[in-house]
Protein backbone atom coordinates (compact mmCIF):
# COMPACT_ATOMS: atom_id res chain seq x y z
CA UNK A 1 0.00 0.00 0.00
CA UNK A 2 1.55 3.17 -1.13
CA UNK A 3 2.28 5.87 1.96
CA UNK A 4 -0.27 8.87 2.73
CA UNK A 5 0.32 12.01 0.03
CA UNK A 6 1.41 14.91 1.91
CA UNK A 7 -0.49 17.75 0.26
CA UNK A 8 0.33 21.58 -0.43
CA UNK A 9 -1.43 22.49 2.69
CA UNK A 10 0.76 20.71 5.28
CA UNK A 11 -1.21 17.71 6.27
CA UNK A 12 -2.58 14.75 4.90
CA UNK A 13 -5.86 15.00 3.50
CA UNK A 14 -8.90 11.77 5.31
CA UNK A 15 -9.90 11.24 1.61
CA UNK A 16 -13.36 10.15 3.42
CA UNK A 17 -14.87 9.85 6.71
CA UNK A 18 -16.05 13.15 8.46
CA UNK A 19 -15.03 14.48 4.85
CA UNK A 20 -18.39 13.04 3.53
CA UNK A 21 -20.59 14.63 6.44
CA UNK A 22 -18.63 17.82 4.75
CA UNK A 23 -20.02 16.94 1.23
CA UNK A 24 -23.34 16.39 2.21
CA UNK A 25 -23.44 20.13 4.02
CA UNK A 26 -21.44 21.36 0.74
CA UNK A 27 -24.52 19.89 -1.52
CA UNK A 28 -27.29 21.67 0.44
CA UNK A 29 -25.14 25.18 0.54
CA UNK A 30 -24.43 24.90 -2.88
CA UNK A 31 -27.66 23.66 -4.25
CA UNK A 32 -29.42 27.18 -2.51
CA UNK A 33 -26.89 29.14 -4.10
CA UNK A 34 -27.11 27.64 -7.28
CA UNK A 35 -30.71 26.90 -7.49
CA UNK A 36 -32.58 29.95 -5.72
CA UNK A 37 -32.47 32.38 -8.15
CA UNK A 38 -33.96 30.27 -10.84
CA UNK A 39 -36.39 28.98 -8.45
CA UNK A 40 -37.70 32.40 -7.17
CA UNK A 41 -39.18 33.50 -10.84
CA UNK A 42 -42.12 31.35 -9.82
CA UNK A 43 -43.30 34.92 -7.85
CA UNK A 44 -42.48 37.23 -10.92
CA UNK A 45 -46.12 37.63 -12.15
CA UNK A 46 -47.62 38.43 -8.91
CA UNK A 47 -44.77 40.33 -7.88
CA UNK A 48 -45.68 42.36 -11.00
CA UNK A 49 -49.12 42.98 -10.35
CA UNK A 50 -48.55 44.07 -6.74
CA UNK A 51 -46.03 46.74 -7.64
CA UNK A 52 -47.21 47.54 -10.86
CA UNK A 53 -44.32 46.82 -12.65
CA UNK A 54 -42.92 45.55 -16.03
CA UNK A 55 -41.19 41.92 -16.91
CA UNK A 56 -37.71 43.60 -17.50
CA UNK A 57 -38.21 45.46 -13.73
CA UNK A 58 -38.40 42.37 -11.93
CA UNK A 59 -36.05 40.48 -13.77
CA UNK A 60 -33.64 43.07 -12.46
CA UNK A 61 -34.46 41.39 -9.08
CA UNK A 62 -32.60 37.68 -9.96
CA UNK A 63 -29.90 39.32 -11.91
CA UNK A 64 -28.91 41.34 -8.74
CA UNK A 65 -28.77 38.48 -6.89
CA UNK A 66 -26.90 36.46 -9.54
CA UNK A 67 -24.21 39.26 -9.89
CA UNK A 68 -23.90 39.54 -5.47
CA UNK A 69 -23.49 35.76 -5.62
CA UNK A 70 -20.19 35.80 -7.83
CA UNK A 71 -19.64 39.20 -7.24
CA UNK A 72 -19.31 38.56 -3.63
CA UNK A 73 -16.06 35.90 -4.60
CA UNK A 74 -13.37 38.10 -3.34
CA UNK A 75 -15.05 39.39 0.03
CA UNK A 76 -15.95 35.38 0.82
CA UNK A 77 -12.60 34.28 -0.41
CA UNK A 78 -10.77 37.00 1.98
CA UNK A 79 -13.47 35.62 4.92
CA UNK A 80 -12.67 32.58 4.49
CA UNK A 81 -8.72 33.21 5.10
CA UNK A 82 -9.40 34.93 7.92
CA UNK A 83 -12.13 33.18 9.83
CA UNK A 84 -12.50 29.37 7.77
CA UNK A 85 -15.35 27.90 6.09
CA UNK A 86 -17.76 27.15 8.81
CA UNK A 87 -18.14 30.42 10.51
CA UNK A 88 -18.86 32.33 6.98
CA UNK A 89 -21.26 29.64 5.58
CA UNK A 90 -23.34 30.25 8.87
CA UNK A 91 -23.30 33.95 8.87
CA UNK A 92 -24.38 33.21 4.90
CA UNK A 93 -27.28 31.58 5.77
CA UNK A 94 -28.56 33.79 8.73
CA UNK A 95 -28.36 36.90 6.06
CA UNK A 96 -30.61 34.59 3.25
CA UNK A 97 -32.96 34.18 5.83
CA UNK A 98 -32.69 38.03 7.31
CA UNK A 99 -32.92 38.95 3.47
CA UNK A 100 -36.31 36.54 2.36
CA UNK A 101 -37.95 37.41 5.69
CA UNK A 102 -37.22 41.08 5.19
CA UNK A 103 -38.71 40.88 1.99
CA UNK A 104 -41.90 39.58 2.94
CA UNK A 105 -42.66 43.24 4.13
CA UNK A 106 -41.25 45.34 0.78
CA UNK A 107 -43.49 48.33 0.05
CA UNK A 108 -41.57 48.80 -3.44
CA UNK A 109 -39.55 47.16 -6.34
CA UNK A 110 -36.62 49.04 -4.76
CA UNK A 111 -36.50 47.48 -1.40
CA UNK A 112 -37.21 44.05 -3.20
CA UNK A 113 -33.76 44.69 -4.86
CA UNK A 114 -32.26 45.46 -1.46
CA UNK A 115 -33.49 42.86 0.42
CA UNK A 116 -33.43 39.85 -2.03
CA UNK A 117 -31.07 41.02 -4.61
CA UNK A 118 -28.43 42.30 -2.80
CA UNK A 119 -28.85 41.10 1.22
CA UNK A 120 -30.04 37.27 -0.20
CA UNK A 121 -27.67 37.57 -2.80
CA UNK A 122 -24.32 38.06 -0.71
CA UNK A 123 -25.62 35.39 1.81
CA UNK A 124 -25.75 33.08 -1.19
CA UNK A 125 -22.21 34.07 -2.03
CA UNK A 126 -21.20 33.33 1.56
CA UNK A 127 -22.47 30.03 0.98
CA UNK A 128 -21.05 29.43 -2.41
CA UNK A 129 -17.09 29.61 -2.24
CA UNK A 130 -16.81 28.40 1.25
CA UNK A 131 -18.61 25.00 0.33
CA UNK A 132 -16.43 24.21 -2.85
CA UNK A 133 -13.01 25.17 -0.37
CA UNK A 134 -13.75 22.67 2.10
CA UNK A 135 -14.05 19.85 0.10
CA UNK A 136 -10.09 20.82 -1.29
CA UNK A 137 -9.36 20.73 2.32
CA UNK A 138 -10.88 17.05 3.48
CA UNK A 139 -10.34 15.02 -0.58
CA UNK A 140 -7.40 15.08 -2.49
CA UNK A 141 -7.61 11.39 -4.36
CA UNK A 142 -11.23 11.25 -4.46
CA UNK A 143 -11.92 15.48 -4.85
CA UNK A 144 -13.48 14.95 -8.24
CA UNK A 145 -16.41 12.16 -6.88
CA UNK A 146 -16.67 14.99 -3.52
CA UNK A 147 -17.00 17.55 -6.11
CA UNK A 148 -19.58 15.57 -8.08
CA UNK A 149 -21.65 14.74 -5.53
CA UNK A 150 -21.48 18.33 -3.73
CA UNK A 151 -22.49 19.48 -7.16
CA UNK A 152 -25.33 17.29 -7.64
CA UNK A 153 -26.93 19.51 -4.64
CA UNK A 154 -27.98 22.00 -7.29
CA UNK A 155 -30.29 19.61 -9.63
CA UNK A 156 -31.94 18.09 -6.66
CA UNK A 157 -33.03 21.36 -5.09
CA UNK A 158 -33.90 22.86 -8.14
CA UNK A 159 -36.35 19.73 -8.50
CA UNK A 160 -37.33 20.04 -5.11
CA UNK A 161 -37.90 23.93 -4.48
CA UNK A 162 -39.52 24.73 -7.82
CA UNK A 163 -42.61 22.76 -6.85
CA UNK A 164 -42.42 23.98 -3.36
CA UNK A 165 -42.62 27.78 -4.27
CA UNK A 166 -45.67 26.67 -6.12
CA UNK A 167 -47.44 24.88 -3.45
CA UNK A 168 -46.36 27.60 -1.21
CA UNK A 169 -47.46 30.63 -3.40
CA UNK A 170 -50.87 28.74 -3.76
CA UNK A 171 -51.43 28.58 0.01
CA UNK A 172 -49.66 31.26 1.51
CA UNK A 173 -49.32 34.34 -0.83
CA UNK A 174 -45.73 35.23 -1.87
CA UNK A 175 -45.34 37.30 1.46
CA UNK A 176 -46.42 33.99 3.36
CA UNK A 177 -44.15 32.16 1.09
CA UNK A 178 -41.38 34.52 1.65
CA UNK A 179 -41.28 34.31 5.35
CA UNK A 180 -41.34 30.82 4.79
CA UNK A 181 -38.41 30.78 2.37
CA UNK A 182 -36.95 32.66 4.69
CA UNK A 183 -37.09 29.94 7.79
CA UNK A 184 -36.10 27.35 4.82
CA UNK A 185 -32.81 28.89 4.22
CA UNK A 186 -31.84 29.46 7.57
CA UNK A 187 -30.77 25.43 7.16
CA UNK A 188 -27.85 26.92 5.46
CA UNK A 189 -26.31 27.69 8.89
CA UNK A 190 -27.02 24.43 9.63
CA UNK A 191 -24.58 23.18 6.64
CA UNK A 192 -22.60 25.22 7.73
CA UNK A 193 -22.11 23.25 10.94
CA UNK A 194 -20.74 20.59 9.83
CA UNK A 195 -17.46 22.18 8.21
CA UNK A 196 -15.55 20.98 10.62
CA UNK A 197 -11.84 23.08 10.72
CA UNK A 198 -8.97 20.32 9.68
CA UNK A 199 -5.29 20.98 9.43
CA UNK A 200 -2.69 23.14 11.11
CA UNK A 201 -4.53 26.24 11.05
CA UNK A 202 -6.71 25.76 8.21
CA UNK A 203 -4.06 26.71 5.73
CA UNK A 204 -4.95 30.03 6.22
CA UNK A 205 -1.29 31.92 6.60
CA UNK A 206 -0.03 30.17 3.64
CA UNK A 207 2.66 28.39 5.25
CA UNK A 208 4.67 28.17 1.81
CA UNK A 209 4.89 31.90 2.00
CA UNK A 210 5.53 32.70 5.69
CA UNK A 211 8.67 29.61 4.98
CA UNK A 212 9.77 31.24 1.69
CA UNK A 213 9.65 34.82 3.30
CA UNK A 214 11.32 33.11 6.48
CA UNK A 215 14.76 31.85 3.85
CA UNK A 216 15.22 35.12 1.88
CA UNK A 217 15.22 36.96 5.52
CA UNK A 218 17.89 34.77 6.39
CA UNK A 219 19.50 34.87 3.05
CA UNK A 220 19.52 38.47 3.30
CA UNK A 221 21.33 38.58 6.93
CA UNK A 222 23.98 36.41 5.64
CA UNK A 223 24.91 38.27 2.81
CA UNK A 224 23.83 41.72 3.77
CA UNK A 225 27.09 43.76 4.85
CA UNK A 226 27.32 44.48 8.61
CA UNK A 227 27.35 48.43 7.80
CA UNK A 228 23.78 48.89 6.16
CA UNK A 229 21.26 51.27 8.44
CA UNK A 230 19.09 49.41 10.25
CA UNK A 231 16.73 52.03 9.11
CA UNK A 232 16.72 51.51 5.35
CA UNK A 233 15.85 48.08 6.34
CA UNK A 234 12.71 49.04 8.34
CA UNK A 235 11.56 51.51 5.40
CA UNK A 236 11.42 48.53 2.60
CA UNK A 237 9.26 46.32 4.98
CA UNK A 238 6.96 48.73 5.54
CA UNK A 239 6.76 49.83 1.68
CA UNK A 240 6.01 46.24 0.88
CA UNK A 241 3.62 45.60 4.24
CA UNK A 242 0.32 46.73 2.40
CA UNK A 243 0.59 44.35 -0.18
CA UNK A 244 1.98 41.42 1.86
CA UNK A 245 -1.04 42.14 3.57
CA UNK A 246 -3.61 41.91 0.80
CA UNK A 247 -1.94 38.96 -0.47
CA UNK A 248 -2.68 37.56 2.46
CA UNK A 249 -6.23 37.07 2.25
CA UNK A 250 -6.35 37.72 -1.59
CA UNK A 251 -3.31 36.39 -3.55
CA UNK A 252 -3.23 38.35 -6.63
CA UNK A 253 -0.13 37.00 -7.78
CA UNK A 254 -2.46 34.24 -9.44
CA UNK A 255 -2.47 36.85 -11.88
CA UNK A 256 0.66 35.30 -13.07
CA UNK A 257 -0.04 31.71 -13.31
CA UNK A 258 -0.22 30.82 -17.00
CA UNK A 259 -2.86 28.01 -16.06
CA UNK A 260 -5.12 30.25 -14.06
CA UNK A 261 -5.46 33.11 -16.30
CA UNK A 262 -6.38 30.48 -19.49
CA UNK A 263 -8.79 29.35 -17.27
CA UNK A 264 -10.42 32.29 -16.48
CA UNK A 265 -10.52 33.80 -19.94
CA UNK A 266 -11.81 30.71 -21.27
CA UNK A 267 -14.90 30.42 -18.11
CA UNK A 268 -15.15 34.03 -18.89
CA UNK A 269 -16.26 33.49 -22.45
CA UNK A 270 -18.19 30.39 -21.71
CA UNK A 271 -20.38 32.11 -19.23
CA UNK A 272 -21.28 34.46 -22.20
CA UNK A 273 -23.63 31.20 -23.43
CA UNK A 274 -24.05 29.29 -20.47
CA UNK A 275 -27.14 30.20 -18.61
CA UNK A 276 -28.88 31.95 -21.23
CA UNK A 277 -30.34 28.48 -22.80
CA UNK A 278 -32.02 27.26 -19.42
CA UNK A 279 -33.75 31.01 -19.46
CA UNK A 280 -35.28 30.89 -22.96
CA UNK A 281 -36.19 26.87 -23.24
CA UNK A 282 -39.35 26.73 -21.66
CA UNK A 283 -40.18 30.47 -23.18
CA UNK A 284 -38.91 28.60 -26.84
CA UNK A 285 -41.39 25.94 -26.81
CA UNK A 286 -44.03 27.49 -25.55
CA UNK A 287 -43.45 29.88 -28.71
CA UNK A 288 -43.42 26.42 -30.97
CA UNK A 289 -46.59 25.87 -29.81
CA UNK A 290 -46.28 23.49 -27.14
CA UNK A 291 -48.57 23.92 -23.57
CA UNK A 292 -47.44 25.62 -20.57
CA UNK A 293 -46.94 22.48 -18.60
CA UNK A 294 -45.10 20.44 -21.35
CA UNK A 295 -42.84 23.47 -21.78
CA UNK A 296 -41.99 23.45 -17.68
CA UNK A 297 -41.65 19.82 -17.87
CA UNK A 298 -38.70 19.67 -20.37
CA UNK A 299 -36.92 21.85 -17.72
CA UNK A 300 -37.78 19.04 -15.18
CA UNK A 301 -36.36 16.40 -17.69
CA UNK A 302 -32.80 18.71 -17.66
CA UNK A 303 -32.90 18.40 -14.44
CA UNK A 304 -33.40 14.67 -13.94
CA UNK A 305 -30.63 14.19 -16.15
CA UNK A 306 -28.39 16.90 -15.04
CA UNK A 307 -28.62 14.79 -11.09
CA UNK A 308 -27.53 12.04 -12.48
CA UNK A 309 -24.79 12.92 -14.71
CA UNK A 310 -22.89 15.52 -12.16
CA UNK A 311 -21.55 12.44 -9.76
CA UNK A 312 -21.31 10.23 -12.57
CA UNK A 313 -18.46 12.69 -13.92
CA UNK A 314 -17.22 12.64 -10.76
CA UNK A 315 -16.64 9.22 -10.80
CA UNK A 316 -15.27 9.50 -14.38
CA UNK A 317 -12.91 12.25 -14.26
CA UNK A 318 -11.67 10.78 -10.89
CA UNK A 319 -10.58 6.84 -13.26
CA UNK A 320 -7.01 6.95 -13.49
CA UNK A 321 -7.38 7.37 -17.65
CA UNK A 322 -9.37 11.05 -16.84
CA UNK A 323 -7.95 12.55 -14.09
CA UNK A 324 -4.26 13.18 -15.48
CA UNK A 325 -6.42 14.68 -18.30
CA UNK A 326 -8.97 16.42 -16.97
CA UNK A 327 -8.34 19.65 -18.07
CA UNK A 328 -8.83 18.19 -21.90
CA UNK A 329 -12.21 16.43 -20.68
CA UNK A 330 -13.13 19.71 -18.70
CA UNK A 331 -12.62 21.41 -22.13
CA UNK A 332 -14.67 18.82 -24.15
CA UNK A 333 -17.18 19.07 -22.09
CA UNK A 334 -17.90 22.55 -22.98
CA UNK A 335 -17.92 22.19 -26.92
CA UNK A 336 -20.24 19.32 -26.29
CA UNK A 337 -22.43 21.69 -24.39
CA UNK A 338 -22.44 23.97 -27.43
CA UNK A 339 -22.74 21.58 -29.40
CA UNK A 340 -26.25 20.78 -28.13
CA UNK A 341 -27.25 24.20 -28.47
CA UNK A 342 -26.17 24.60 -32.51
CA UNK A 343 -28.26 21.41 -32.93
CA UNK A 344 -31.53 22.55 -30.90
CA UNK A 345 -33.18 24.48 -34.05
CA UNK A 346 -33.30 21.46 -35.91
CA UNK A 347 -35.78 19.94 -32.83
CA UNK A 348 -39.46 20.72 -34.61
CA UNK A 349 -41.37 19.19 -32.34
CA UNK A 350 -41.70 17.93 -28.60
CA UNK A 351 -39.75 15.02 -28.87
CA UNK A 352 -37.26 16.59 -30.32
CA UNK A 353 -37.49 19.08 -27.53
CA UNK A 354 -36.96 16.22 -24.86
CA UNK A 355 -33.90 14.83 -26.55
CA UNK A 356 -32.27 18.29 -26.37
CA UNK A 357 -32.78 19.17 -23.02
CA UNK A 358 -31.65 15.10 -22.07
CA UNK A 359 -28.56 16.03 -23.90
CA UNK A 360 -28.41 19.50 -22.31
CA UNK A 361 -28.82 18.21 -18.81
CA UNK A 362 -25.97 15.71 -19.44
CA UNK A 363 -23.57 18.09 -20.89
CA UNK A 364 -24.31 20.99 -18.13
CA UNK A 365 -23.67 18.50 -15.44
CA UNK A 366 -20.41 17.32 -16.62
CA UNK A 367 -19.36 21.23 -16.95
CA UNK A 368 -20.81 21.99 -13.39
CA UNK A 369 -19.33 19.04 -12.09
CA UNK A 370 -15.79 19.84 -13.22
CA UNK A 371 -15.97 23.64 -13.05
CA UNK A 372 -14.30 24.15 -9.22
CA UNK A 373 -12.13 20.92 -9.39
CA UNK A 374 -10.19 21.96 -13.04
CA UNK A 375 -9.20 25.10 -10.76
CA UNK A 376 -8.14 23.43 -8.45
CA UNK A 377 -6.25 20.88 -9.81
CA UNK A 378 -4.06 24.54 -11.93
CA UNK A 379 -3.22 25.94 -8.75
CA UNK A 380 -3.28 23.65 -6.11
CA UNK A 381 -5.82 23.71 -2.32
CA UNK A 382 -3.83 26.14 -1.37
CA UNK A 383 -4.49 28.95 -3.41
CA UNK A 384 -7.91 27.67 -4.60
CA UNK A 385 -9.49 30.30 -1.70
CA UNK A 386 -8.31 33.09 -3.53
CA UNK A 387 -8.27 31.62 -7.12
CA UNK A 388 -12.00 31.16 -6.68
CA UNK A 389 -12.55 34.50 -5.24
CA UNK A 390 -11.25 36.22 -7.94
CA UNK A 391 -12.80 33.65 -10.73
CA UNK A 392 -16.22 34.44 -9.65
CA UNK A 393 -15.66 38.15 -9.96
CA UNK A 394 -14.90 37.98 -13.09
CA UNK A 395 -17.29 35.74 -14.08
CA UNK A 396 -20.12 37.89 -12.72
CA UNK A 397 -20.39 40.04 -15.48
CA UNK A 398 -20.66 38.11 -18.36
CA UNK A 399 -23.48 36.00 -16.28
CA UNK A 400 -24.87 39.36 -15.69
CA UNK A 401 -24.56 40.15 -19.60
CA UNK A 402 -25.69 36.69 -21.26
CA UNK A 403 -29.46 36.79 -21.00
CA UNK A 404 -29.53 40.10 -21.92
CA UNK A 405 -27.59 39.52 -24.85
CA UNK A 406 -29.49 36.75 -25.95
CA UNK A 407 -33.64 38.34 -25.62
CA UNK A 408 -31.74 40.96 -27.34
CA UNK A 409 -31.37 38.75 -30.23
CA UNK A 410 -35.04 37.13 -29.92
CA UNK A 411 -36.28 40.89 -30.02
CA UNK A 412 -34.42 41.69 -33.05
CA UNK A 413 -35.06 38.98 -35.09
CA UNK A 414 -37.77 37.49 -33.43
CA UNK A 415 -36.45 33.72 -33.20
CA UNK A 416 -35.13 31.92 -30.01
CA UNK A 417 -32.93 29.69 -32.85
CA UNK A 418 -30.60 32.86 -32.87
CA UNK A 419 -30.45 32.93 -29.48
CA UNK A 420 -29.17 29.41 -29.39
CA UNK A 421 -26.88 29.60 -32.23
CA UNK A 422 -24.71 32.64 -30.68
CA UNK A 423 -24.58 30.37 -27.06
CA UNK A 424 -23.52 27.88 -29.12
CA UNK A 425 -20.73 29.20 -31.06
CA UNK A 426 -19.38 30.92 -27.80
CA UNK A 427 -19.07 27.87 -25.67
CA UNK A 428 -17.50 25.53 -28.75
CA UNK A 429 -15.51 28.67 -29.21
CA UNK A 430 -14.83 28.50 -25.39
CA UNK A 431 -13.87 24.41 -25.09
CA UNK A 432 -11.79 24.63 -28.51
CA UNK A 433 -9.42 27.72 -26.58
CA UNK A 434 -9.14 25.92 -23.37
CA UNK A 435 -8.20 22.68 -25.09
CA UNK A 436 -5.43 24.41 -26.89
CA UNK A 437 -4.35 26.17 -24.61
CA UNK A 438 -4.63 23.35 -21.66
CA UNK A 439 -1.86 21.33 -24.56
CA UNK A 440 0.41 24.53 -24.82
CA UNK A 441 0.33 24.94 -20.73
CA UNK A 442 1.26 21.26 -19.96
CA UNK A 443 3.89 21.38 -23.08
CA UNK A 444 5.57 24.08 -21.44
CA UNK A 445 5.03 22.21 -18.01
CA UNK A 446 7.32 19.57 -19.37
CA UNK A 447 9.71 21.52 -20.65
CA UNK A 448 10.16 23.86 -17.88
CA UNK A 449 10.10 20.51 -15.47
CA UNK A 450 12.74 18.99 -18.19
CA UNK A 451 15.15 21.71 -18.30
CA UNK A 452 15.02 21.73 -13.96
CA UNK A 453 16.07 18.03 -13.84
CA UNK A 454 18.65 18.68 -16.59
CA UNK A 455 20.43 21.19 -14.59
CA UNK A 456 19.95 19.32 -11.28
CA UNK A 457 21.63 16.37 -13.24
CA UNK A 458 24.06 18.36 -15.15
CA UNK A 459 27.49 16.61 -14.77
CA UNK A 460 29.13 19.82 -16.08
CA UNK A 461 27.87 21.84 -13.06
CA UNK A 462 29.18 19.04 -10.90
CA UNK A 463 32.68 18.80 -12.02
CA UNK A 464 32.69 22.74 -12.11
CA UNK A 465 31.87 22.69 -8.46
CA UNK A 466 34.63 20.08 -7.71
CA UNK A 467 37.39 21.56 -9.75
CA UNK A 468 36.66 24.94 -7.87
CA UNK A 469 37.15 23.29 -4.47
CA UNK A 470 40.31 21.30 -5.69
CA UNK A 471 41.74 25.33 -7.04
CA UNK A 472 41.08 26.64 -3.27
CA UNK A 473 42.76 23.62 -1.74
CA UNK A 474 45.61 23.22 -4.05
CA UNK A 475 46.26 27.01 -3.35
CA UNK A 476 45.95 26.67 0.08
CA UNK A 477 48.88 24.38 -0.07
CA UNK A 478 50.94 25.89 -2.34
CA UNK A 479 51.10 29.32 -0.58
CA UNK A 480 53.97 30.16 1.73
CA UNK A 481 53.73 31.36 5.56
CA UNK A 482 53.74 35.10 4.58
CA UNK A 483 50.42 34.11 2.79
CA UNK A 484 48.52 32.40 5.93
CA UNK A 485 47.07 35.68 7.55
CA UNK A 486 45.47 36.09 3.87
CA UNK A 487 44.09 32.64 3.59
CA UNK A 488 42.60 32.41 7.65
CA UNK A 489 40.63 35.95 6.68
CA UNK A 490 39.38 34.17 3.15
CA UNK A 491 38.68 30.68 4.80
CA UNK A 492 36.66 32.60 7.40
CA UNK A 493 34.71 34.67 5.12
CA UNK A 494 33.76 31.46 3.10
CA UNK A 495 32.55 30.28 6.51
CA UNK A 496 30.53 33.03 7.64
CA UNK A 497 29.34 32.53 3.82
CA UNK A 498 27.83 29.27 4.24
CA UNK A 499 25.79 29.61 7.20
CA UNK A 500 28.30 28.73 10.08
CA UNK A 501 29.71 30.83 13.09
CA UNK A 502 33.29 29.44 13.26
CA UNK A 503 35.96 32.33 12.12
């Protein structure tokens, strides 16, 4: 039996036991986060007639809670480097509930964007990134199955709280059913409890740094001279103190990893066609012609599909054929997500319908399923707190823009298949650059990884190192008495050089 892997966080990672108590609290956190938004357009028409306002004017209300969710990354990432998972997943769940409740008692369309765009909407960002960290911290050899499965969350609820809001809305009145909703996502804090802290510290100081910072100050009192101010010193510590202190909590020097940036330009673009499809399909086929409840149930059939296929990834990327590659299937399964959408014109009828959104469910689980553990896998559970911080910052605008983008093409030419072409194109756009690039990152992987053995192993280097010490010995011995007070000052120097008191 091979020994435990020591990861980059210090410790060795359970692979299992409380780890899948962890998952289960991951699944609900993320499925809310995930799910609500879609889930709360159930309220939109009533919510319309009681403040007399227009479609676009309540729409506002899920895309402000969308946008808090990821734009709220970086302020969750920093939280969660400061305080750990558990306590911010809690404090995320008591705000969703403060948020709903409060917005069972909104006079106006302006306090509904307060209270459940923005107040819901960072709560559900407090529940997102701190769900998808722990698992890095408690799986290392099974992460992608923990992934899968803490992913599959998001399916399930949205099967489960879309008929809910219904039933509730039809018994209780959406202010009922918000104070309701409210009490429902107060289990959030519950989740929350079980992200039990592991490791020295939680890997929150970044031990790599404090160790690397803790060499170069010694490196720099060796071969410092023993004349330099003490105060010019003092001056460049505090000149780089503010950002040793952002990069802290937020380690923008991510910035230049070559794998993290090509994956966030290429998630950048894909989010340009990824939720814009689920939007317009039941609108779509209710414009073919089809019946309100057939069109709703073809989102129900994505969904079916979508819970199944999110921890069967997992299980797939984590075979040992996958998951040295899984930035290549991570990239397929994107084009093969676009690829669905370029084909869903040519569906003329229902059936046709159903086969789409079967093969739409499958391929948007496999990219959900894969979308925190590719990250993590480029920089390492380590950095993934801050790598998904700044991720979902960037993503929130183009999530923010895609639905837009695409009813502005329906209202221009006045056919969803537009819609669905552009989505497409973007996202097999999307997987063909992350594919390329993924081969050109790991190319230069090898090389740079090639070149460091070559000079480790470098016999030249070697014998250069031993004919040096041979030159200092052989003119050691070939110097006369006058000579010695010269060679005890140089032998001491070369001494005090390599670490050691003795002069």
């Amino acid at each position: 039996m091979s020994p435990p892997v020591l990861s980059d966080l210090g410790y060795v990672l359970p692979d299992g036991g409380w780890g899948w108590a962890v998952v289960f609290g991951a699944s609900i956190s993320i499925g809310f986060a995930f799910t609500f938004p879609k889930a709360f357009t159930i309220y939109f028409k009533e919510l319309q007639a009681a403040f007399s306002i227009s479609y676009s004017q309540i729409a506002w209300t899920t895309s402000i809670m969308c946008a808090t969710t990821y734009g709220g990354g970086p302020i969750s990432s920093i939280l969660v480097n400061r305080y750990g998972s558990r306590p911010v997943v809690m404090f995320g769940g008591l705000l969703c509930g403060v948020g709903m409740i409060s917005a069972a008692f909104c006079t106006s369309i302006l306090q509904l964007y307060i209270c459940v765009g923005f107040i819901t909407g960072l709560g559900l960002a407090l529940n997102l990134q701190p769900s998808v960290i722990i698992i890095g911290k408690y799986f290392l050899k099974r992460r992608p199955i923990a992934n899968g499965l803490a992913m599959a969350g998001s399916p399930v609820m949205l099967c489960t709280l879309a008929p809910l809001n219904q039933f509730l809305f039809d018994n209780f009145g959406w202010r009922g059913s918000f104070l309701i909703l409210g009490a429902i996502l107060l289990n959030c804090c519950v989740a929350g409890a079980l992200f039990r802290p592991i490791g020295a510290a939680t890997a929150s100081a970044k031990p790599q740094d404090a160790l690397k910072g803790k060499i170069t100050e010694d490196a720099t009192e060796m071969s410092s001279p023993k004349n330099v101010p003490v105060e010019n010193k003092t001056e460049e510590e505090e000149g780089k103190g503010c950002c040793e202190k952002i990069n802290r909590y937020l380690d923008f020097s991510l910035f230049k990893h070559r794998g993290f940036l090509i994956y966030l330009i290429g998630n950048v673009l894909m989010f340009l066609g990824f939720f814009a499809p689920i939007v317009f399909l039941a609108p779509y086929a209710k414009h073919t012609g089809i019946d309100e409840y057939s069109a709703a149930f073809l989102l129900s059939v994505l969904a079916i599909v979508d819970m199944v296929a999110r921890p069967a990834t997992g299980i797939i990327a984590n075979s040992k054929w996958v998951r040295p590659r899984i930035q290549y299937f991570f990239s397929f399964a994107i084009a093969f997500n676009g690829a669905c959408h370029l084909l869903c014109p040519l569906a003329s009828n229902y059936m046709g319908l159903i086969v789409y959104s079967s093969f739409f469910g499958l391929a948007f689980g496999m990219v959900c399923a894969m979308l925190f553990e590719t990250l993590m896998d480029l920089v390492g559970a380590a950095r993934f707190t801050s790598a998904v911080g700044l991720v979902t910052i960037a993503e929130c605008c183009t999530i923010l823009l895609g639905p837009p983008i695409g009813g502005t093409l329906i209202d221009t030419f006045g056919d969803y298949k537009y819609m669905f072409i552009k989505c497409g194109a973007v996202m097999v756009l999307a997987g063909t650059f992350l594919f390329i690039m993924n081969y050109y990152n790991y190319r230069m992987l090898a090389k740079e990884e090639k070149k460091r053995k070559t000079k480790e192993e470098d016999p030249k280097s070697v014998r250069t190192e031993n004919e040096g010490r041979n030159n200092w010995n052989r003119d050691t011995t070939q110097d006369g008495p006058e000579l010695e007070p010269l060679r005890e000052e140089q032998e001491g120097v070369k001494m005090e050089t390599n670490g050691t008191n003795e002069v």
